[in-house]
PDB file of N, CA and C in Angstrom:
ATOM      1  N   UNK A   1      -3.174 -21.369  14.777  1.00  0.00           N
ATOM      2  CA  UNK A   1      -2.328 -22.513  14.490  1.00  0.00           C
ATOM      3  C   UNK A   1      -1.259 -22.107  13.486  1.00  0.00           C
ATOM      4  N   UNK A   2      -0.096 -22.350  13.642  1.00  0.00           N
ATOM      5  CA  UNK A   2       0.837 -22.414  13.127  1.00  0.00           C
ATOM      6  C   UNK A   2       0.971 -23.485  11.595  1.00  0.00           C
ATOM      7  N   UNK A   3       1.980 -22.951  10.428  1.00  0.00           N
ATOM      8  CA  UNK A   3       1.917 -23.669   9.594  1.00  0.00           C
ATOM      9  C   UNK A   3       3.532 -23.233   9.095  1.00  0.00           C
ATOM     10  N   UNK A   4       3.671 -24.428   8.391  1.00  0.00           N
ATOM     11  CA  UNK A   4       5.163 -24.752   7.860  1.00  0.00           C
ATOM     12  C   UNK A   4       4.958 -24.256   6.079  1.00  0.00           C
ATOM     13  N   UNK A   5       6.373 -23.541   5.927  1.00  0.00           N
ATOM     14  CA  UNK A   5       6.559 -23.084   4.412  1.00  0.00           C
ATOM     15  C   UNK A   5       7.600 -23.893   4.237  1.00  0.00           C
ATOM     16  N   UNK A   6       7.578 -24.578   3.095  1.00  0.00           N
ATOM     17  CA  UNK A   6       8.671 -25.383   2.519  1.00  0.00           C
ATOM     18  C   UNK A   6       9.342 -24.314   1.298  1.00  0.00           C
ATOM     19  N   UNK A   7      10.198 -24.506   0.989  1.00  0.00           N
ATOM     20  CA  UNK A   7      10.709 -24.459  -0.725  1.00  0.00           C
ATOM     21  C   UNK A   7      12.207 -24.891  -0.721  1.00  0.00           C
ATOM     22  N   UNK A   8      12.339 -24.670  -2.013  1.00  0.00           N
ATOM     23  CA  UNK A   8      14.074 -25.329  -2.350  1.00  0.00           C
ATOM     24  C   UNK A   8      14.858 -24.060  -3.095  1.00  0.00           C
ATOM     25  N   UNK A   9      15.800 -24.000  -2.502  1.00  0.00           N
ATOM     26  CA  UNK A   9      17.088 -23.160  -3.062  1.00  0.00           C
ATOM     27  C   UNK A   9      18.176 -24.163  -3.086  1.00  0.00           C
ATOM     28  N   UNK A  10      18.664 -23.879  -4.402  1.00  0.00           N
ATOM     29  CA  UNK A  10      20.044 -24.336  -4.181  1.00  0.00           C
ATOM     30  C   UNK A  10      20.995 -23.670  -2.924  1.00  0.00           C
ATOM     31  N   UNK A  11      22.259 -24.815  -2.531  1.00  0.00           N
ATOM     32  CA  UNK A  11      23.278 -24.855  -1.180  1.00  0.00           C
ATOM     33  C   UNK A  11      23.847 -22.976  -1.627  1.00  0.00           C
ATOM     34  N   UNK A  12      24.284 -22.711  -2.293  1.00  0.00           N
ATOM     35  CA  UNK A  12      25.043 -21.344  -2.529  1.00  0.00           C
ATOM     36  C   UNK A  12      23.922 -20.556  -1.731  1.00  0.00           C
ATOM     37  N   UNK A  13      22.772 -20.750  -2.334  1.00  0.00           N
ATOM     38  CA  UNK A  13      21.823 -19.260  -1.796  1.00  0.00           C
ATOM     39  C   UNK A  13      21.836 -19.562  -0.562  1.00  0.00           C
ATOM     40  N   UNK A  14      21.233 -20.510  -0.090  1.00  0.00           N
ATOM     41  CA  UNK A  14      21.261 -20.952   0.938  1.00  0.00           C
ATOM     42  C   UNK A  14      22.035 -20.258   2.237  1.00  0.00           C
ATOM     43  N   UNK A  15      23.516 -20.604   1.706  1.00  0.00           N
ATOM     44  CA  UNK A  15      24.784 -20.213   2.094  1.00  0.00           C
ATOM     45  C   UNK A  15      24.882 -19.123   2.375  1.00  0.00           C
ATOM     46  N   UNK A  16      24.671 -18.321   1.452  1.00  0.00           N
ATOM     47  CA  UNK A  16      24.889 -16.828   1.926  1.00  0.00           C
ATOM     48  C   UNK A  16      23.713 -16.400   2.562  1.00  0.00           C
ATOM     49  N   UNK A  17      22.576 -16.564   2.114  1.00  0.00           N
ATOM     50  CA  UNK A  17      21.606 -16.227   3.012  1.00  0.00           C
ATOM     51  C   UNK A  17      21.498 -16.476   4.528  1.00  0.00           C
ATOM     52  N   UNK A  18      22.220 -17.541   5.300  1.00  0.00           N
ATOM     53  CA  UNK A  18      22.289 -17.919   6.146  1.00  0.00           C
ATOM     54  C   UNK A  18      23.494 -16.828   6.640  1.00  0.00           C
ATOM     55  N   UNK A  19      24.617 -17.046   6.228  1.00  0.00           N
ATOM     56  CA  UNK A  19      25.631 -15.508   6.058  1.00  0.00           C
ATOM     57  C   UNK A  19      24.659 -14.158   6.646  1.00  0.00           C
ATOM     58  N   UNK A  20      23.743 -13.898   5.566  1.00  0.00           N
ATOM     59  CA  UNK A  20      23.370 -12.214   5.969  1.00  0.00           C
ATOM     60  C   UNK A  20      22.507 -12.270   7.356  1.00  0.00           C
ATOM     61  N   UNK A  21      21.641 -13.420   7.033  1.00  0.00           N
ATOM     62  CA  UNK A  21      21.274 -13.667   8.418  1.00  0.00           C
ATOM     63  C   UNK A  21      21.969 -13.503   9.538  1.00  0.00           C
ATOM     64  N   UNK A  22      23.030 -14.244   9.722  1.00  0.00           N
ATOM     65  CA  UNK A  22      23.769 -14.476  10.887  1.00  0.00           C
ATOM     66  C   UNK A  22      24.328 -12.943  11.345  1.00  0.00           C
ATOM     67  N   UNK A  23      24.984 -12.455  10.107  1.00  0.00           N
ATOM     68  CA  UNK A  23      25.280 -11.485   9.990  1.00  0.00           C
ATOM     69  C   UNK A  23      24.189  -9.802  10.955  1.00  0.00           C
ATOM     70  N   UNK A  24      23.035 -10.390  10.880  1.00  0.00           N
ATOM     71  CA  UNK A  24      22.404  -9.256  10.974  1.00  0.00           C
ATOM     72  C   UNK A  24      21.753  -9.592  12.636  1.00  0.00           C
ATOM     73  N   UNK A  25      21.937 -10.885  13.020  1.00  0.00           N
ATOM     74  CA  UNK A  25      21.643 -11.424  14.631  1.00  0.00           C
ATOM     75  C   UNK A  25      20.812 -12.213  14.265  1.00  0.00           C
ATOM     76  N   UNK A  26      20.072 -13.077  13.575  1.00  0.00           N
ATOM     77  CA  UNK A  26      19.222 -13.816  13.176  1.00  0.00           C
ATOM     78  C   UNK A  26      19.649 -14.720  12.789  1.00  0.00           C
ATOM     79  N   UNK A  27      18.453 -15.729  12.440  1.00  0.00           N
ATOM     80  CA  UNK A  27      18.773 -17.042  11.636  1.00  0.00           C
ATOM     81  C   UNK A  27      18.006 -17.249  10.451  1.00  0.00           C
ATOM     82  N   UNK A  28      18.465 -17.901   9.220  1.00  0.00           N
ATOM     83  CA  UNK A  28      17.560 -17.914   8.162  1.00  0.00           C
ATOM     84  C   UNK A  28      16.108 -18.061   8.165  1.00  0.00           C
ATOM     85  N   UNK A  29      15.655 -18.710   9.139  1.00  0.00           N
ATOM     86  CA  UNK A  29      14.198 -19.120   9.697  1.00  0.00           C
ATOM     87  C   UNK A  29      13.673 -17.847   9.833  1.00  0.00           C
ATOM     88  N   UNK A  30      14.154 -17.286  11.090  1.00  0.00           N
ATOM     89  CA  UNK A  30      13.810 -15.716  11.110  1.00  0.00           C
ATOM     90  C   UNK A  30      13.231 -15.247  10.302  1.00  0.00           C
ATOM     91  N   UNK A  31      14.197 -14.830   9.669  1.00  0.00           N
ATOM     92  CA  UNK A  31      14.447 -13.974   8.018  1.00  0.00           C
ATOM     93  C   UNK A  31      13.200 -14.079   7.518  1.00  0.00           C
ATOM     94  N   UNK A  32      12.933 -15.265   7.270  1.00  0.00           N
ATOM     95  CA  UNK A  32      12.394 -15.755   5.951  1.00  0.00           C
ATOM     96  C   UNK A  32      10.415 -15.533   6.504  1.00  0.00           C
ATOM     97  N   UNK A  33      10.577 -16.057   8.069  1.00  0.00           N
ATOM     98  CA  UNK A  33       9.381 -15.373   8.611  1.00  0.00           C
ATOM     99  C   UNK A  33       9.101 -13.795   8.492  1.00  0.00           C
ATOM    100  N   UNK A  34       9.922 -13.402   9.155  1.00  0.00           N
ATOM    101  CA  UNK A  34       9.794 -11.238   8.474  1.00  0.00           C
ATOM    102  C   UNK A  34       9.236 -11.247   7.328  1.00  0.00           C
ATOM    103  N   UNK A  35      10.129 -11.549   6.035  1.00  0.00           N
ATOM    104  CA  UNK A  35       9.847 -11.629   4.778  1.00  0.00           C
ATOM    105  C   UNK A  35       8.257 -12.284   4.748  1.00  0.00           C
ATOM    106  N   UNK A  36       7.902 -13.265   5.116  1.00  0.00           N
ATOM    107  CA  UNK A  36       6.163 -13.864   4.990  1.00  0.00           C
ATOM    108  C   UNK A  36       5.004 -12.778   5.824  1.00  0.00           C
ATOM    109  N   UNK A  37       5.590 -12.688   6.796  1.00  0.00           N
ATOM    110  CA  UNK A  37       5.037 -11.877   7.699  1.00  0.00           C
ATOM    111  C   UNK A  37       4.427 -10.334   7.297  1.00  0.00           C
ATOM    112  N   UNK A  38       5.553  -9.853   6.620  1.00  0.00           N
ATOM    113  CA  UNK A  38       5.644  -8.555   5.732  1.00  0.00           C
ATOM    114  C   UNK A  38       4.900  -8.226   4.765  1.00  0.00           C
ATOM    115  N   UNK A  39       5.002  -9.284   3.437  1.00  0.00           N
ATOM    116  CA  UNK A  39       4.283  -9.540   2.725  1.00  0.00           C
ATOM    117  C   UNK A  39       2.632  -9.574   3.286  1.00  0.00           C
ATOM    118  N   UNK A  40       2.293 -10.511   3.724  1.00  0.00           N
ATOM    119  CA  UNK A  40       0.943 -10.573   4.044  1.00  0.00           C
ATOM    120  C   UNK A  40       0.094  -9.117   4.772  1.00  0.00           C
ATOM    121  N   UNK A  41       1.365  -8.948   5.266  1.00  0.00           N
ATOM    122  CA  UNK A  41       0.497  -7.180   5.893  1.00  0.00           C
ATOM    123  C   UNK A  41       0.366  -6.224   4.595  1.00  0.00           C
ATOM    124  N   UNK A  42       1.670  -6.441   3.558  1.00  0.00           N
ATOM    125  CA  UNK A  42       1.226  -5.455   2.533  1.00  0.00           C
ATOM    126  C   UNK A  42       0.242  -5.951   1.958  1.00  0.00           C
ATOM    127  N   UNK A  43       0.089  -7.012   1.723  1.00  0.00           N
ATOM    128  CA  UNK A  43      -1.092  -7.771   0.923  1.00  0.00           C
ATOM    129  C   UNK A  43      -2.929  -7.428   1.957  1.00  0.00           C
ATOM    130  N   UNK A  44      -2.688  -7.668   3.134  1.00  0.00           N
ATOM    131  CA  UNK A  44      -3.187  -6.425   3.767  1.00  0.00           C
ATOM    132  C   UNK A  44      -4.002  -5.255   3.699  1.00  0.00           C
ATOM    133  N   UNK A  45      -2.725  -4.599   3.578  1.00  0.00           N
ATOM    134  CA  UNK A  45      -2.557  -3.110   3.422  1.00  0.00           C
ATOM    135  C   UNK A  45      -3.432  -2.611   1.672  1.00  0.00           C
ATOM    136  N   UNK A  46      -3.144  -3.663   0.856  1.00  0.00           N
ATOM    137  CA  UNK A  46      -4.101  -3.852  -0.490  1.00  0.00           C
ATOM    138  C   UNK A  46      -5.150  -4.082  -0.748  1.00  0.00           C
ATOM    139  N   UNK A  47      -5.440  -4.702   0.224  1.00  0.00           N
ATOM    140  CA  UNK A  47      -7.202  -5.054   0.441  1.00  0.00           C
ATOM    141  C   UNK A  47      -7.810  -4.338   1.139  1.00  0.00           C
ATOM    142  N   UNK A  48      -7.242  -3.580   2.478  1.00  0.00           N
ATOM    143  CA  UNK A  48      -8.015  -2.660   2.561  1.00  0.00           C
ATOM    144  C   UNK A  48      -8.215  -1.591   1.882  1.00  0.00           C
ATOM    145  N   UNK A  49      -6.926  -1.002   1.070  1.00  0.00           N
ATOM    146  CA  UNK A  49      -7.216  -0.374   0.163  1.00  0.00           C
ATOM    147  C   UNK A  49      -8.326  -0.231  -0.944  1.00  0.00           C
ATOM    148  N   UNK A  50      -8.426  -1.566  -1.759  1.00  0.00           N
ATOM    149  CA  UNK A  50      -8.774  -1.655  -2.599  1.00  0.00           C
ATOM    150  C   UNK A  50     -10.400  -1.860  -2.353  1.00  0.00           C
ATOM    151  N   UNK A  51     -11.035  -2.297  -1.030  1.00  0.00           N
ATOM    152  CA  UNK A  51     -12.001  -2.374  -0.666  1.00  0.00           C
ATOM    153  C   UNK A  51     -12.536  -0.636  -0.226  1.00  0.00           C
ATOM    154  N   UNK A  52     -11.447   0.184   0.490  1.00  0.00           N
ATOM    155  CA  UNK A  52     -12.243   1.661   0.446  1.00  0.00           C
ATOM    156  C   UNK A  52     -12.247   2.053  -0.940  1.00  0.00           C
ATOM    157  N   UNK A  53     -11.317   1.608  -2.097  1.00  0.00           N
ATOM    158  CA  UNK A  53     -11.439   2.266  -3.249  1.00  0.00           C
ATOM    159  C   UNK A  53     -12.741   2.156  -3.684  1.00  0.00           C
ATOM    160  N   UNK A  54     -13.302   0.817  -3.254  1.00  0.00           N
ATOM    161  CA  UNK A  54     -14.693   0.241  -4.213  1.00  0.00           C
ATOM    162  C   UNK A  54     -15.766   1.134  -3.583  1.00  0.00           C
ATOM    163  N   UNK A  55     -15.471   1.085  -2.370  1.00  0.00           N
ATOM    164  CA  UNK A  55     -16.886   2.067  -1.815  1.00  0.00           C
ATOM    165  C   UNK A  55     -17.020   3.406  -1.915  1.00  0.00           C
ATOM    166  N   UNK A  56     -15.862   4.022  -2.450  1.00  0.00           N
ATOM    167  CA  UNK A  56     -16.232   5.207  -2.574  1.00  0.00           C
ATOM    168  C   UNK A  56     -16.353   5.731  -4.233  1.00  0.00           C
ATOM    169  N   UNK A  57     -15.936   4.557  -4.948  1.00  0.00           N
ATOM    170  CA  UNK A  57     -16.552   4.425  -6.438  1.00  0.00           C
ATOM    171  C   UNK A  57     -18.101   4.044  -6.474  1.00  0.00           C
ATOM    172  N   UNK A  58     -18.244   3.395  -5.582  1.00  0.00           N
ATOM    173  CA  UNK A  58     -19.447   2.535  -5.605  1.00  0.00           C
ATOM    174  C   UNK A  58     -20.902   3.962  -5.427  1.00  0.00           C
ATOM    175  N   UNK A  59     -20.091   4.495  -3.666  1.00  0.00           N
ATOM    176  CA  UNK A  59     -20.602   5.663  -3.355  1.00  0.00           C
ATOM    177  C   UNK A  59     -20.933   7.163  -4.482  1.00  0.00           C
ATOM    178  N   UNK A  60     -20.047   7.319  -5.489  1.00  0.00           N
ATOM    179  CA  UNK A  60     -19.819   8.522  -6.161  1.00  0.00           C
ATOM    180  C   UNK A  60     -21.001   8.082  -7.138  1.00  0.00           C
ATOM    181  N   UNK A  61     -21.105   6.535  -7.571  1.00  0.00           N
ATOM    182  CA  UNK A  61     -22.326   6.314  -8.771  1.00  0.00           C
ATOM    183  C   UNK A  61     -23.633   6.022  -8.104  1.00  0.00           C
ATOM    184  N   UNK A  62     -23.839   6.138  -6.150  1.00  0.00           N
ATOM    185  CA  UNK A  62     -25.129   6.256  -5.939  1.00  0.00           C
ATOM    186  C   UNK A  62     -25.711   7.455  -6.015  1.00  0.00           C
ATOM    187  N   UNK A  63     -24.618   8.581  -5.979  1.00  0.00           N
ATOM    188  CA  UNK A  63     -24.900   9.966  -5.697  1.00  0.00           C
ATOM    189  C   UNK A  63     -25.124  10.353  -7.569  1.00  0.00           C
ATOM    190  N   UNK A  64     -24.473   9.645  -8.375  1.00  0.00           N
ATOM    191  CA  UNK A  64     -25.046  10.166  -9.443  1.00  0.00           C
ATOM    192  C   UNK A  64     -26.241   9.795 -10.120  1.00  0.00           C
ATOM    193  N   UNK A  65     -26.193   8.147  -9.828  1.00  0.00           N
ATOM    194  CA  UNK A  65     -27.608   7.696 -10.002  1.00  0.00           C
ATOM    195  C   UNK A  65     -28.830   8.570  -9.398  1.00  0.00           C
ATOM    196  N   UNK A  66     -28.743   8.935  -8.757  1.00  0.00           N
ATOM    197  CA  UNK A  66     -30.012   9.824  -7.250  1.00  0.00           C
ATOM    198  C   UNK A  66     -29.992  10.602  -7.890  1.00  0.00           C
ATOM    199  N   UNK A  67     -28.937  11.476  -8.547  1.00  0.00           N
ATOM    200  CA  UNK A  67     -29.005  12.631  -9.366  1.00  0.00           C
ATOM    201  C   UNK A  67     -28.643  13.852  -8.575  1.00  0.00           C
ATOM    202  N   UNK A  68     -27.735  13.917  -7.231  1.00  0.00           N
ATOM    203  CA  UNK A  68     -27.439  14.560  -6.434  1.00  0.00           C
ATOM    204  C   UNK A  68     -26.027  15.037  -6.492  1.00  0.00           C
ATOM    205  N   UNK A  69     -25.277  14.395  -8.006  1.00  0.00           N
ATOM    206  CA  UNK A  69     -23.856  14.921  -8.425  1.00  0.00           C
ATOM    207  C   UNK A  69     -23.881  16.125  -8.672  1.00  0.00           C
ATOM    208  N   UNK A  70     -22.797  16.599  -8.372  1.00  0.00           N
ATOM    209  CA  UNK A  70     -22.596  18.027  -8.975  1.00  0.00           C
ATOM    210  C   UNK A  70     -21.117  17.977  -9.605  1.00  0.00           C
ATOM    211  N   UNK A  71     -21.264  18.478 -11.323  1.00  0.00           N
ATOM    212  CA  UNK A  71     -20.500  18.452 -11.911  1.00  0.00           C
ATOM    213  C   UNK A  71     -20.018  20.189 -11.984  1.00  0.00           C
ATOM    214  N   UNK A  72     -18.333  19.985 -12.331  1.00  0.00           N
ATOM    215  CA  UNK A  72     -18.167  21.370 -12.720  1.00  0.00           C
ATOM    216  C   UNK A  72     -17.013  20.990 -13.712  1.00  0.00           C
ATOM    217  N   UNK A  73     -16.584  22.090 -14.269  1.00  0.00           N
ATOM    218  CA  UNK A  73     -16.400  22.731 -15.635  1.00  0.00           C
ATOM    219  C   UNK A  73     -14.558  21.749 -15.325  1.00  0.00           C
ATOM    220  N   UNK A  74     -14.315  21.398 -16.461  1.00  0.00           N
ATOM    221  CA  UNK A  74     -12.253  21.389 -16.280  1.00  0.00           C
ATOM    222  C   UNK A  74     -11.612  22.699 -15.922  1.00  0.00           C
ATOM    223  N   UNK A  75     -11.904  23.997 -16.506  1.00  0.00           N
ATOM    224  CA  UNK A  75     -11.296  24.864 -16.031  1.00  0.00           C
ATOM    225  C   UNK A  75     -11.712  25.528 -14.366  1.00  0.00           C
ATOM    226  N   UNK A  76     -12.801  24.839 -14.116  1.00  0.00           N
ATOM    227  CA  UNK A  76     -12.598  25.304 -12.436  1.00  0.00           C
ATOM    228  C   UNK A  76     -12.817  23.926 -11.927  1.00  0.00           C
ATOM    229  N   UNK A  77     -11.977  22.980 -12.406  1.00  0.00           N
ATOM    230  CA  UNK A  77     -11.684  22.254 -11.272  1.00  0.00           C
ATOM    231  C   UNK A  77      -9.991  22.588 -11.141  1.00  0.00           C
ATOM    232  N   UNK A  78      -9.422  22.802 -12.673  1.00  0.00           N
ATOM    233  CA  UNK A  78      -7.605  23.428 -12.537  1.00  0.00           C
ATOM    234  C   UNK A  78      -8.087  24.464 -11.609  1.00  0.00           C
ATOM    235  N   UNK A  79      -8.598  25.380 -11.339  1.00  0.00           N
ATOM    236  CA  UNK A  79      -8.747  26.589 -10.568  1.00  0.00           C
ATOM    237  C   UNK A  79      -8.705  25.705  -9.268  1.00  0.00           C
ATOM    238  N   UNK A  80      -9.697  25.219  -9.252  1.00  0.00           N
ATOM    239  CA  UNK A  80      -9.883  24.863  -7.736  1.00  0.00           C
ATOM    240  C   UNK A  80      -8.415  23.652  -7.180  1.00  0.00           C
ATOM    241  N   UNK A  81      -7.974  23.022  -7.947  1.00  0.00           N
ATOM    242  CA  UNK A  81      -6.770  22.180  -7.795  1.00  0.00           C
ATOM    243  C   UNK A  81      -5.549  23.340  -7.199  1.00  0.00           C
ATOM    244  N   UNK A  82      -5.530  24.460  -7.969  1.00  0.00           N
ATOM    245  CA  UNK A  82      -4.217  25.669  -8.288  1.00  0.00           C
ATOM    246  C   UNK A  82      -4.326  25.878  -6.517  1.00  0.00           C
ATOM    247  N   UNK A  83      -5.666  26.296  -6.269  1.00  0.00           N
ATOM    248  CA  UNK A  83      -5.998  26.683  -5.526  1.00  0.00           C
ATOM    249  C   UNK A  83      -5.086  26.139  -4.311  1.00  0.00           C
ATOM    250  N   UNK A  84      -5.731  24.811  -3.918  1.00  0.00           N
ATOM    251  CA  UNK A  84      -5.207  23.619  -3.139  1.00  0.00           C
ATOM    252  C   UNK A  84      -4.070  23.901  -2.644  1.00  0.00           C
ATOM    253  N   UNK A  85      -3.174  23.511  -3.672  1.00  0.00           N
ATOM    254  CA  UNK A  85      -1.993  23.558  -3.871  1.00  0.00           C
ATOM    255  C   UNK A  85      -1.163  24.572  -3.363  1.00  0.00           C
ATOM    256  N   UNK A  86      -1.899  25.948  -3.692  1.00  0.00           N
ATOM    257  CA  UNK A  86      -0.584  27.036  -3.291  1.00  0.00           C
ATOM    258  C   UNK A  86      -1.544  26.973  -1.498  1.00  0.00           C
ATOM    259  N   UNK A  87      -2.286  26.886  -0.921  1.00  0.00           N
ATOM    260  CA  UNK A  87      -2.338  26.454   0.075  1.00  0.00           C
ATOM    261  C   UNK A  87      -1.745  25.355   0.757  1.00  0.00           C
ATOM    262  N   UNK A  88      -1.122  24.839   0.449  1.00  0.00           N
ATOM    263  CA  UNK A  88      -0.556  23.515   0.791  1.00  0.00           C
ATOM    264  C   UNK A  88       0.878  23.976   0.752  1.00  0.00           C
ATOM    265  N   UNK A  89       1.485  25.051  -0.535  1.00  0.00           N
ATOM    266  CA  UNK A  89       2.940  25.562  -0.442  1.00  0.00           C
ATOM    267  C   UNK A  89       3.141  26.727   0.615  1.00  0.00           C
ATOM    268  N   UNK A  90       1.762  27.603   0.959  1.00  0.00           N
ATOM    269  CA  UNK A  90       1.840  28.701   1.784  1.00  0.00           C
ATOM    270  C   UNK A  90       2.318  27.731   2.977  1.00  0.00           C
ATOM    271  N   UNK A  91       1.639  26.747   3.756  1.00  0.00           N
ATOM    272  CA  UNK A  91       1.407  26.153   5.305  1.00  0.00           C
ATOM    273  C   UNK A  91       3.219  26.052   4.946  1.00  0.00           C
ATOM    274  N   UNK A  92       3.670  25.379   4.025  1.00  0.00           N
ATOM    275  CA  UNK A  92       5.192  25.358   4.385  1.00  0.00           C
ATOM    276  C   UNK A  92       5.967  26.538   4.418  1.00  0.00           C
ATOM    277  N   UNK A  93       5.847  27.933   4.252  1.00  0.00           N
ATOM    278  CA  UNK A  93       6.550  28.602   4.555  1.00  0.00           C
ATOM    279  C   UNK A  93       6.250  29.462   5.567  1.00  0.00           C
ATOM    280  N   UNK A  94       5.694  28.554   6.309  1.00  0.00           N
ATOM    281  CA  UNK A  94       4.543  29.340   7.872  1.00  0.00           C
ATOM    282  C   UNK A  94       6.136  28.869   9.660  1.00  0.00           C
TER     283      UNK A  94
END
């Protein structure tokens, strides 16, 4: 089911907005749907995010609770990062 967005702009915005609209093959209605439409997918796009973020936080403190973490040192995780990396700069000059 379909639903109606109200709001108020003053006639100027209005005005031109209807302008860029027209301008671009559309009508302010349009527009203003893209713009809602858009939004809600990034909003979306945030929740699913933020829901794999939780599970794999969630995941990293069952594995430490269990006692099945494995920690290593700051200087070999920079090693192992350095590492990464110039692998990642080699594939581009392939």
């Amino acid at each position: 089911m379909d639903t109606r967005i109200q709001f108020r702009v003053d006639e100027e915005t209005k005005r031109l907005a209807q302008l860029m609209a027209e301008s671009q093959g559309r009508t302010l209605s349009e527009a203003c749907r893209e713009l809602t439409i858009g939004l809600a997918e990034e909003q979306r796009k945030s929740m699913t995010h933020d829901l794999w973020l939780t599970e794999q936080i969630n995941a990293a403190f069952d594995k430490l609770d269990s006692g099945k973490a494995n920690f290593i040192s700051h200087d070999k995780a920079k090693e192992q990062m350095e590492a990464r990396k110039n692998k990642i700069r080699n594939r581009d000059k392939i």
